[in-house]
C-alpha atoms as a PDB file:
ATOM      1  CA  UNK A   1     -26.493 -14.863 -22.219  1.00  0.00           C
ATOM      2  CA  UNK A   2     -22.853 -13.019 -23.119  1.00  0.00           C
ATOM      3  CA  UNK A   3     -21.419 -10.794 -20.999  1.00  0.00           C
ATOM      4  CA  UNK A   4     -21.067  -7.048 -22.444  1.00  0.00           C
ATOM      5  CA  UNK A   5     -17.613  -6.521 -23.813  1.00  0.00           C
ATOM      6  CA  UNK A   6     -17.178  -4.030 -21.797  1.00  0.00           C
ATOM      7  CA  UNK A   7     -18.188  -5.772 -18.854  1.00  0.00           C
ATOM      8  CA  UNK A   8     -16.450  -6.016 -15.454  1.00  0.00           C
ATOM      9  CA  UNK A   9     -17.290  -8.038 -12.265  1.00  0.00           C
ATOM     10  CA  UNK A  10     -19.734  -5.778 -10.240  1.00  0.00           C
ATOM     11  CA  UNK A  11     -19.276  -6.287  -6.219  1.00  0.00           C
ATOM     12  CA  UNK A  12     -21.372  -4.847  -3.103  1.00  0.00           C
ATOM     13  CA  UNK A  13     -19.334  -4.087  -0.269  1.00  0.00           C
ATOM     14  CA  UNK A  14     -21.728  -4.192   2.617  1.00  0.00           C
ATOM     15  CA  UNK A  15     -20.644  -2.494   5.907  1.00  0.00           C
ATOM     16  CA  UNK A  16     -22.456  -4.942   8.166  1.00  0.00           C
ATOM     17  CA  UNK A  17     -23.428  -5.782  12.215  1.00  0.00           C
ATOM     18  CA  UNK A  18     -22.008  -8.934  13.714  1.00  0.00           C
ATOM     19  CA  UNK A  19     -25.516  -9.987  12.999  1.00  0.00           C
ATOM     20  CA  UNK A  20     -25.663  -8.977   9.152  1.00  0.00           C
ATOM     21  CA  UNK A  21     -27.564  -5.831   9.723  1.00  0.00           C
ATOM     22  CA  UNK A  22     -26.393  -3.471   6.690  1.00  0.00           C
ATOM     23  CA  UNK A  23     -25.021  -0.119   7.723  1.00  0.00           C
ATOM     24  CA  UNK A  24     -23.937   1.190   4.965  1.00  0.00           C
ATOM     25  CA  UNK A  25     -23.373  -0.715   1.199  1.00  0.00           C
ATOM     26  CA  UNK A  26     -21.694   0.246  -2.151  1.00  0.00           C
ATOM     27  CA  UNK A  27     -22.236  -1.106  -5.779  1.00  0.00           C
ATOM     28  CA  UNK A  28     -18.707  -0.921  -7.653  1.00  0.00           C
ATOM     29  CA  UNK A  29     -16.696  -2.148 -10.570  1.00  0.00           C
ATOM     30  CA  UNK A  30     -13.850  -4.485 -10.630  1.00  0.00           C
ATOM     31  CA  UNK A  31     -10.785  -3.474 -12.984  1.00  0.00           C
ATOM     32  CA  UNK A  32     -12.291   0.460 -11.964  1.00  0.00           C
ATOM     33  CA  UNK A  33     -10.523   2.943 -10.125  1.00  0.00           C
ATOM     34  CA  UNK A  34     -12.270   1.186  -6.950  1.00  0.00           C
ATOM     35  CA  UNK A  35     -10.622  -1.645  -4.867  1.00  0.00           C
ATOM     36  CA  UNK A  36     -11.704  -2.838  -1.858  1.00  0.00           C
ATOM     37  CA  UNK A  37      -9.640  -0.530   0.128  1.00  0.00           C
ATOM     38  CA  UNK A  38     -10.929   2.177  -1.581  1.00  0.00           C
ATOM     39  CA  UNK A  39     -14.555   1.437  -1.589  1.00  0.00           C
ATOM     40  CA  UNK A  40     -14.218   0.498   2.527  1.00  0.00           C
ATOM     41  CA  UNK A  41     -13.062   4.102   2.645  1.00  0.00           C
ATOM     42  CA  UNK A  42     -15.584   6.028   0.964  1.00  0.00           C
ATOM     43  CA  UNK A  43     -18.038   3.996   3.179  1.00  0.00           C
ATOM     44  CA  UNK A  44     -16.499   5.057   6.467  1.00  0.00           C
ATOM     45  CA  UNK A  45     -16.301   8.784   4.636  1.00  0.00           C
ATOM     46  CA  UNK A  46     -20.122   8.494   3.935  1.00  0.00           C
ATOM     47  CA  UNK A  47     -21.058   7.091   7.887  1.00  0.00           C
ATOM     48  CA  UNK A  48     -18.925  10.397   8.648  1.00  0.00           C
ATOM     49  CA  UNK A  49     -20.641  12.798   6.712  1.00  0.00           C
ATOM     50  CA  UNK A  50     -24.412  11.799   6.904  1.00  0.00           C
ATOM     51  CA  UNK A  51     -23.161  11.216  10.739  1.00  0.00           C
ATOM     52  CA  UNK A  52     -24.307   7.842  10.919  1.00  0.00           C
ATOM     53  CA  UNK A  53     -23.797   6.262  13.898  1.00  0.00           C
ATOM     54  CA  UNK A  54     -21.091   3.735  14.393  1.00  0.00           C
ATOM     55  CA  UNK A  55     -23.368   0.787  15.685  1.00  0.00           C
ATOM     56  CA  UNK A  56     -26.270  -0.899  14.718  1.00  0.00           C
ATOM     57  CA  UNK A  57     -29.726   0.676  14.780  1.00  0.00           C
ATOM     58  CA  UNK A  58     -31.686  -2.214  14.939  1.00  0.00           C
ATOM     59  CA  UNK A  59     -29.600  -5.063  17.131  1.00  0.00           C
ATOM     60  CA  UNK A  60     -27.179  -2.174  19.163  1.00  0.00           C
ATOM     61  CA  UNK A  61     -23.630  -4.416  18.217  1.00  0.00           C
ATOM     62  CA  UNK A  62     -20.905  -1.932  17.665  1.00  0.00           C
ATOM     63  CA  UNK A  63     -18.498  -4.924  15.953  1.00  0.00           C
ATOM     64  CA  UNK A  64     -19.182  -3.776  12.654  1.00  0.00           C
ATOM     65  CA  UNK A  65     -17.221  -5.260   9.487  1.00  0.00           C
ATOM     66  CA  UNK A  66     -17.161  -4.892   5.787  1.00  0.00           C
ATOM     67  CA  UNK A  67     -17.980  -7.952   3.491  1.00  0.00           C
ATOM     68  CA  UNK A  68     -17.211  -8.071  -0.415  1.00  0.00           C
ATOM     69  CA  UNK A  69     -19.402 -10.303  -2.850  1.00  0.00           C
ATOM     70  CA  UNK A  70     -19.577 -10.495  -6.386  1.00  0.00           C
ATOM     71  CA  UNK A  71     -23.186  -9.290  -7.502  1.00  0.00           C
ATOM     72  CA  UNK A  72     -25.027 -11.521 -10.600  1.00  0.00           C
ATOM     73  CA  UNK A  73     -24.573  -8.492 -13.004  1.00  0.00           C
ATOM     74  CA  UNK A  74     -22.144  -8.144 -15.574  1.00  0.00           C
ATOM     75  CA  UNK A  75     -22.519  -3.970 -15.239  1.00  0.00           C
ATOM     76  CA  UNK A  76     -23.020  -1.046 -13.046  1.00  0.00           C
ATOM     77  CA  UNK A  77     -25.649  -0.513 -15.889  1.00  0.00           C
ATOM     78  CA  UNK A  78     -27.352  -3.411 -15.500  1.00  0.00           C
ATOM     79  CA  UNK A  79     -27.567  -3.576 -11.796  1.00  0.00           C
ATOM     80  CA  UNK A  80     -28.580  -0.084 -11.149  1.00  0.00           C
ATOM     81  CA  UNK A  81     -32.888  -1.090 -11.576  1.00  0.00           C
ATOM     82  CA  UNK A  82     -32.187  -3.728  -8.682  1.00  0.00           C
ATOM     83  CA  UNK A  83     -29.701  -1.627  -6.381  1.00  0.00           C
ATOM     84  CA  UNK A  84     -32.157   1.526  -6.520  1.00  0.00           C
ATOM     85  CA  UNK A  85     -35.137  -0.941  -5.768  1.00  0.00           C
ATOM     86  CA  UNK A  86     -33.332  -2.106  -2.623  1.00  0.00           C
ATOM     87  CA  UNK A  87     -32.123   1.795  -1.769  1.00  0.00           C
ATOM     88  CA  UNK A  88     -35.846   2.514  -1.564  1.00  0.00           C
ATOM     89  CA  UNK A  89     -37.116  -0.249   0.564  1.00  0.00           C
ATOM     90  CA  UNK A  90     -34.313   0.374   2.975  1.00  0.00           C
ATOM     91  CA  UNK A  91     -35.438   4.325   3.233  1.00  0.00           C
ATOM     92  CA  UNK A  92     -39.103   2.761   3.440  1.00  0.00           C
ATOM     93  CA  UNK A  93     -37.871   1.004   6.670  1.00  0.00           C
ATOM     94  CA  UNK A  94     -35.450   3.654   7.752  1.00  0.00           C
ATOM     95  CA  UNK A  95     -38.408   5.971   7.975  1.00  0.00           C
ATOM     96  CA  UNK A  96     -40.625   2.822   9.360  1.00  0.00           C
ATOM     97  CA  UNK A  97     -38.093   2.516  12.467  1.00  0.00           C
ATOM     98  CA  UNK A  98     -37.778   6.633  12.720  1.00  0.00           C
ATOM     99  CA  UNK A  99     -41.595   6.414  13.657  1.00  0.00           C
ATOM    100  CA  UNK A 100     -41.352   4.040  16.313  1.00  0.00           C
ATOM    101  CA  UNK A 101     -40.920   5.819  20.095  1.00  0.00           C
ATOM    102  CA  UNK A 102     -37.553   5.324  21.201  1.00  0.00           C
ATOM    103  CA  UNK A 103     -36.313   3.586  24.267  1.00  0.00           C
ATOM    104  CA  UNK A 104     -35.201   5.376  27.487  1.00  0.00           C
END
């Protein structure tokens, strides 16, 4: 399969636990207005505004660090049916874990 012409490398930045629990994430273009320094920003902006908390919900660790990879598609386009499959199982389990009673 070719690559679009148009095409650019898509990465996910994932703001992750020291134990790979995903805070926060971000789909983004390569050879875009986004960099990594950038996109790391607007994902500290966006556990700001939505006032996410600055640990883990699920293991507690409060090392938290971002980690680039280079996604399999060759478009924002193209990866948007995966990346909005994933965005609704993790607000499936977001709401799972809101359920749960909390501890003291």
């Amino acid at each position: 399969m070719q690559a679009p012409e148009h095409s650019m490398p898509v990465y996910v930045t994932q703001y992750l636990c020291e134990q790979r629990h995903c805070i926060v994430a971000m789909a983004w273009e390569d050879g875009g207005a986004e960099t990594r320094d950038t996109v790391e920003h607007k994902l500290l902006s966006i556990t700001r505004e939505m006032k996410i908390n600055p640990w883990c919900g699920l293991c507690g660790s409060a090392k938290l660090h971002f980690e680039h990879a280079l996604s399999p598609f060759a478009t924002l386009a193209e990866a948007m049916p995966s990346l909005n499959e994933c965005q609704e199982a993790q607000r499936l389990t977001r709401e799972h874990f809101a359920r749960l009673p909390k501890p003291n």
